[in-house]
Protein backbone atom coordinates (compact mmCIF):
# COMPACT_ATOMS: atom_id res chain seq x y z
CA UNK A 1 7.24 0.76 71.79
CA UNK A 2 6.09 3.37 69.24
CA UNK A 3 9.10 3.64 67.23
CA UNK A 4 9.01 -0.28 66.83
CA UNK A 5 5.75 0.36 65.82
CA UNK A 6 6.20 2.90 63.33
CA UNK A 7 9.35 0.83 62.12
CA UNK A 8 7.86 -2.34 61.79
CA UNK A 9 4.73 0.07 59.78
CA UNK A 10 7.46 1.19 57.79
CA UNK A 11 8.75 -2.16 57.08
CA UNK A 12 5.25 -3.46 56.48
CA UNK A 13 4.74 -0.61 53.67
CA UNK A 14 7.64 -1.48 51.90
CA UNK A 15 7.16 -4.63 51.19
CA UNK A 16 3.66 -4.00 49.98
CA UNK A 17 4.75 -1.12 47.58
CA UNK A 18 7.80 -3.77 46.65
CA UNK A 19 4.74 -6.71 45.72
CA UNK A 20 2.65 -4.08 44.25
CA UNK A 21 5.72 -2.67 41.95
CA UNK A 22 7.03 -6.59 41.13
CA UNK A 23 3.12 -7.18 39.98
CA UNK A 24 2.72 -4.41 37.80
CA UNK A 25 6.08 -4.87 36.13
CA UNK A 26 5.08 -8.73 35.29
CA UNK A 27 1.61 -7.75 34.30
CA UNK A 28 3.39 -4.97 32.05
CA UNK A 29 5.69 -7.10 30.78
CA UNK A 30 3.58 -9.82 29.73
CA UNK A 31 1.23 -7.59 27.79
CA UNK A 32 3.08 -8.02 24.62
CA UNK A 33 3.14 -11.70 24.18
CA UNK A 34 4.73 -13.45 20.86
CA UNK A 35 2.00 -14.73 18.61
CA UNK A 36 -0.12 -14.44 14.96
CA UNK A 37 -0.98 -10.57 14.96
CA UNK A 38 -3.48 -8.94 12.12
CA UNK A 39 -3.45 -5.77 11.17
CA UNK A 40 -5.53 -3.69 8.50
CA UNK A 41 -4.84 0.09 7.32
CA UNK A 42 -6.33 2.44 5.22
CA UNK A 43 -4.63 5.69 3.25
CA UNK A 44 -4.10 7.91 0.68
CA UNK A 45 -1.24 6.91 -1.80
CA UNK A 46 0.47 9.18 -4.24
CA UNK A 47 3.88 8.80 -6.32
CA UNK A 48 6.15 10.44 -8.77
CA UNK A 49 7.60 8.63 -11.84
CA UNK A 50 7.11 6.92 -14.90
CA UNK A 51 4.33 3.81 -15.97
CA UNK A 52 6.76 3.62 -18.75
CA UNK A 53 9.07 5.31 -21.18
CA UNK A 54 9.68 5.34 -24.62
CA UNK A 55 6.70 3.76 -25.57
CA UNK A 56 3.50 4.83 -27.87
CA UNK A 57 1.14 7.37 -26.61
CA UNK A 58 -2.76 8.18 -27.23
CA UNK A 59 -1.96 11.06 -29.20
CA UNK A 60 -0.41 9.20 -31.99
CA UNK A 61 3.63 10.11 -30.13
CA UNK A 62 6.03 7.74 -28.73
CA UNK A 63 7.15 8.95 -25.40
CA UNK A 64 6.99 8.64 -21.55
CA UNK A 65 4.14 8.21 -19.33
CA UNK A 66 4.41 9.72 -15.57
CA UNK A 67 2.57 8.64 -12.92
CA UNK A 68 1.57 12.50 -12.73
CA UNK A 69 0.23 12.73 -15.79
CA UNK A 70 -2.30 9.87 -15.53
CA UNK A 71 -3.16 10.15 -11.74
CA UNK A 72 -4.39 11.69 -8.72
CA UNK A 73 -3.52 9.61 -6.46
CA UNK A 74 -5.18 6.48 -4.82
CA UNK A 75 -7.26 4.83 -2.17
CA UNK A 76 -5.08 2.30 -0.61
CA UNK A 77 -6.31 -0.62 1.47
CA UNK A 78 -3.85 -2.83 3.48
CA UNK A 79 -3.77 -6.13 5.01
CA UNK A 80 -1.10 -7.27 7.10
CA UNK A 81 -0.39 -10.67 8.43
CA UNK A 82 2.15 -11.85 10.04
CA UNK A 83 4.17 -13.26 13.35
CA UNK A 84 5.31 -11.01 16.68
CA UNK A 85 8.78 -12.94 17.41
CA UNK A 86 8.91 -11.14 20.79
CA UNK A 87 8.32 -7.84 21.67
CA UNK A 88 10.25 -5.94 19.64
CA UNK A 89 10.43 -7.73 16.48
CA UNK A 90 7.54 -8.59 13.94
CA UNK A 91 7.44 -11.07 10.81
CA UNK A 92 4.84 -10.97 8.14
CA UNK A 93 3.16 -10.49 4.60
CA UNK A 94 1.64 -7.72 3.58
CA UNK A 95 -0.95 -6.99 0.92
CA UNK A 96 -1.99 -3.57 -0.80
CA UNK A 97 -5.07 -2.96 -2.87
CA UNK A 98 -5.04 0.76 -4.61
CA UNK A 99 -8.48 2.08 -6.92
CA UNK A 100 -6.34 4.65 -8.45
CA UNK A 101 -7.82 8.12 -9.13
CA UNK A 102 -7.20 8.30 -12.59
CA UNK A 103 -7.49 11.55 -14.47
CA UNK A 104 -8.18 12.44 -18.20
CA UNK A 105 -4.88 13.17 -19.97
CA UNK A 106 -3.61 13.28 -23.72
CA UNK A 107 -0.96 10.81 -23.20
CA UNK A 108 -2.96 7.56 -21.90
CA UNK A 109 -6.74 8.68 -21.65
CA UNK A 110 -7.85 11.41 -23.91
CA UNK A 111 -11.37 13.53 -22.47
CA UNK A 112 -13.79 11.15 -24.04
CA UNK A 113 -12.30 8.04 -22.77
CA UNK A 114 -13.72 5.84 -19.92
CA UNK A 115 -10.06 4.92 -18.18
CA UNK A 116 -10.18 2.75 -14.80
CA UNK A 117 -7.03 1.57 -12.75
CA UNK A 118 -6.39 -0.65 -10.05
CA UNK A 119 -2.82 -1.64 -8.41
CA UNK A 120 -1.66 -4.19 -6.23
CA UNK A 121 1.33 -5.24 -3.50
CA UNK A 122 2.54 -7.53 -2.23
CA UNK A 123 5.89 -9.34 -0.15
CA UNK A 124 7.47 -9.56 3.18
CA UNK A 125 8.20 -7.55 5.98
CA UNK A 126 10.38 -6.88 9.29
CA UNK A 127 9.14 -4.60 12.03
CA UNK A 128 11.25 -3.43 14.87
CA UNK A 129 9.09 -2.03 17.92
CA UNK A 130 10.78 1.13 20.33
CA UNK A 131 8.71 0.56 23.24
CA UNK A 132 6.32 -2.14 23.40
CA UNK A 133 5.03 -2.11 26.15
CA UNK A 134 4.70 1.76 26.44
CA UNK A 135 1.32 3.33 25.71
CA UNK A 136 2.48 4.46 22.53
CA UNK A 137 4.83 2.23 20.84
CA UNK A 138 7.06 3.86 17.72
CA UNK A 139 8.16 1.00 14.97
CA UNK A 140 10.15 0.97 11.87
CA UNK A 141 9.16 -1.31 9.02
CA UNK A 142 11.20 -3.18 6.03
CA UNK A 143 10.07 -5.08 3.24
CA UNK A 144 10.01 -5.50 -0.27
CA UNK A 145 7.64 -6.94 -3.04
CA UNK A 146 6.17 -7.24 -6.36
CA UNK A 147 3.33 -4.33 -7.82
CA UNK A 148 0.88 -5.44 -10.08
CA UNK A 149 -0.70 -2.37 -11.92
CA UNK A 150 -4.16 -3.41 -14.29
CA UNK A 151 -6.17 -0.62 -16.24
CA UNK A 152 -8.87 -0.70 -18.45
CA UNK A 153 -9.18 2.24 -21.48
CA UNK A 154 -12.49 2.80 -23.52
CA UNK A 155 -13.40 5.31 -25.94
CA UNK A 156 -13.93 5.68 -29.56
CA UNK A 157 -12.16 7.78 -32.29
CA UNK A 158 -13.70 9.30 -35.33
CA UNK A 159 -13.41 8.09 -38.74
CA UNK A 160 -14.06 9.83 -42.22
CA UNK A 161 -17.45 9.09 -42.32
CA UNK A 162 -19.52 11.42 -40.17
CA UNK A 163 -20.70 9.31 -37.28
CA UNK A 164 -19.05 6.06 -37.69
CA UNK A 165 -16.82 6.55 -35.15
CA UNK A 166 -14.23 3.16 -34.14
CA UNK A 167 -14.30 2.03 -30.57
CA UNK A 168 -11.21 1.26 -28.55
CA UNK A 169 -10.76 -1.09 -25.72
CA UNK A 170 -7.46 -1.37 -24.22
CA UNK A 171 -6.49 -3.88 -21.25
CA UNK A 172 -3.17 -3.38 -20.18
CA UNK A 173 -1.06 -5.35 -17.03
CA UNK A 174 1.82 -3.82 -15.85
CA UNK A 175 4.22 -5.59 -13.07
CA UNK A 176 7.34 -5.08 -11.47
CA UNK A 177 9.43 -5.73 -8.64
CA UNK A 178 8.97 -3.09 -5.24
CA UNK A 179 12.65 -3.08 -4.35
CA UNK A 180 12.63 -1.53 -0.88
CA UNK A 181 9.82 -0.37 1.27
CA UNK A 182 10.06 2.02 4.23
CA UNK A 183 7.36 2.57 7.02
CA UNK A 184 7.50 4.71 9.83
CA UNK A 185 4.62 4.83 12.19
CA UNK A 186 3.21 4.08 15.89
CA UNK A 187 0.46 2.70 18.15
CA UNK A 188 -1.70 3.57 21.06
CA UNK A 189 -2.07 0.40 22.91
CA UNK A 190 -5.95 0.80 23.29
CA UNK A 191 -5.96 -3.00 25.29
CA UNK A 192 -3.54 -6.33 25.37
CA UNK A 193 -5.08 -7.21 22.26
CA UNK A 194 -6.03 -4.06 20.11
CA UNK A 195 -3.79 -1.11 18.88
CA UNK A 196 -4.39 1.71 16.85
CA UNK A 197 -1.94 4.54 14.48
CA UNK A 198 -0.77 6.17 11.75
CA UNK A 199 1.95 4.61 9.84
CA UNK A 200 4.06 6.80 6.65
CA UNK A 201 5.55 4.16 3.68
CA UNK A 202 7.39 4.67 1.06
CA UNK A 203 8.59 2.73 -1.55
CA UNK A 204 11.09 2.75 -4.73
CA UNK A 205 9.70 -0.01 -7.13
CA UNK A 206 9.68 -0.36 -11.41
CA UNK A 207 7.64 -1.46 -13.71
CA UNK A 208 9.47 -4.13 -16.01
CA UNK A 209 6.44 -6.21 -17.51
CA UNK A 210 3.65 -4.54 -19.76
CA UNK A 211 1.53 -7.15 -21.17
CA UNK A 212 -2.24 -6.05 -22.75
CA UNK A 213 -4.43 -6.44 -26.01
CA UNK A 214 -5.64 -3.11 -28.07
CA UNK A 215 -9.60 -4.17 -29.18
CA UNK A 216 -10.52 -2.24 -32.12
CA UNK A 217 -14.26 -2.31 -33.59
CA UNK A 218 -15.50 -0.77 -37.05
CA UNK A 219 -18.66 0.64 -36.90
CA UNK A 220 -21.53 -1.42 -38.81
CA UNK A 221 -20.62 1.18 -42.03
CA UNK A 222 -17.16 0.32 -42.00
CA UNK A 223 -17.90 -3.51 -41.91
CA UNK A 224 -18.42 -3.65 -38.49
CA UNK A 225 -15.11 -5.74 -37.78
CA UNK A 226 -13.19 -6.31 -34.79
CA UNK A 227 -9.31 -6.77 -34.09
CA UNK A 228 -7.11 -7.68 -31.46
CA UNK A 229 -3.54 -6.60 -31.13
CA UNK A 230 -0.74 -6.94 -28.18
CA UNK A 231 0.24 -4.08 -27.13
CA UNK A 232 3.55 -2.19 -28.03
CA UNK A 233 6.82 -3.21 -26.23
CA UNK A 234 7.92 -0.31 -23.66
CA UNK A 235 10.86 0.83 -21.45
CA UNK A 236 10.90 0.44 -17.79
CA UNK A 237 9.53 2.78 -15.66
CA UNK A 238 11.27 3.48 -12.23
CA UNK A 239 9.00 5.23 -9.85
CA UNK A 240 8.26 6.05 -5.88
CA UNK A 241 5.52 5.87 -3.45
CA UNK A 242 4.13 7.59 -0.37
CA UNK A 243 1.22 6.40 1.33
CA UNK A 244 0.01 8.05 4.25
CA UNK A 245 -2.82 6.80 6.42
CA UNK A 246 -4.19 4.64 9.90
CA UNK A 247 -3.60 1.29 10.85
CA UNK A 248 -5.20 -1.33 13.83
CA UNK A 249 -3.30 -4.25 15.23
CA UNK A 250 -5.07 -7.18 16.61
CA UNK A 251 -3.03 -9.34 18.62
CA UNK A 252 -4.06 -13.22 18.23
């Protein structure tokens, strides 16, 4: 009579621990549903290359302009939008807003000069998720994309008579295709709904486009003119990213 007992116990425990084991694996697997998902990132962006080549400079040569020598880096917002096919593969759009940290330089912003930047991306992407619906989930990102790149230069320059110095204002739009962007990164799964971790891009992109005006103003002793010019034609400038930072997920 006991050993029945204890069997039919036995019995009676496994099919409990079997129910309990089938529940969690549905409620596991149906934490990572398809569906709109949003997700916003900050970081710190830097890059090696060239804004251009061949072109004219602010100290009267014609040359190349790095990336190095007219930057410290940048501030880099992101917004990404897009569709979770299943639970390994994402669809979306991405956008990028940069405020470059622009630095003083003799090649495109002498000491005196005012110089502000601003850059922009934008295009598609493919994501490919490890493990979903582990606590931490590793993913590998694809895309490419178009960068738009907008500064603003003002300063003056001096002229032969003392203190009637000419001011400069220079608005310049540069563009070019991204042609392949790279992200590694992961997520802690901090609910169904919300994740949260760093993500590593990188990019190889080129500007092709520079488009801009040159604003030049005699002072009131000079006749107190102003002029408007386009802006030199340039080579192409081929250049890389990195941009490190933190990303959250929200699941829709």
């Amino acid at each position: 009579m006991t050993g029945r007992l204890f069997k039919a116990l036995a019995v009676a425990t496994s099919l409990v621990s079997s129910a309990a084991m089938a529940e969690e694996v549905a409620t596991t697997g149906s934490s990572v549903k398809s569906g709109l998902e949003l997700t916003v990132g900050v970081g710190f962006q830097a890059g090696a290359g060239y804004v251009y080549k061949n072109g004219p400079r602010a100290d009267g040569t014609v040359g190349d302009v790095k990336l190095s020598d007219v930057a410290n880096g940048g501030l880099a917002v992101l917004l990404d939008v897009g569709y979770r096919v299943n639970p390994s593969w994402y669809v979306g759009v991405f956008g990028q807003y940069t405020k470059v940290l622009t630095k003083n330089n003799p090649y495109s912003c002498p000491d005196t000069f005012d110089c502000s930047t601003n850059a922009l991306r934008l295009g598609p992407n493919v994501q490919y998720h490890f493990s979903p619906e582990a606590t931490f989930d590793p993913f590998v990102g694809l895309g490419f994309g178009i960068v738009l790149l907008n500064s603003t230069i003002d300063g003056s320059v001096p002229t032969p008579v003392p203190g009637a110095n000419v001011a400069l204002h220079i608005d310049s739009k540069i563009r070019g295709p991204e042609f392949v962007n790279v992200t590694v990164g992961g997520k802690w799964r901090l609910s169904n709904s919300l994740s949260f971790g760093p993500y590593l891009t990188g990019t190889y992109a080129r500007y092709t486009v520079r488009a801009g005006t040159t604003t030049t103003t005699l002072p009131p002793a000079l006749g107190g003119t102003t002029t408007e010019t386009d802006l030199a034609p340039v080579d192409d400038g081929p250049y890389g990213l990195i941009i490190l930072g933190v990303r959250g997920t929200f699941n829709l």
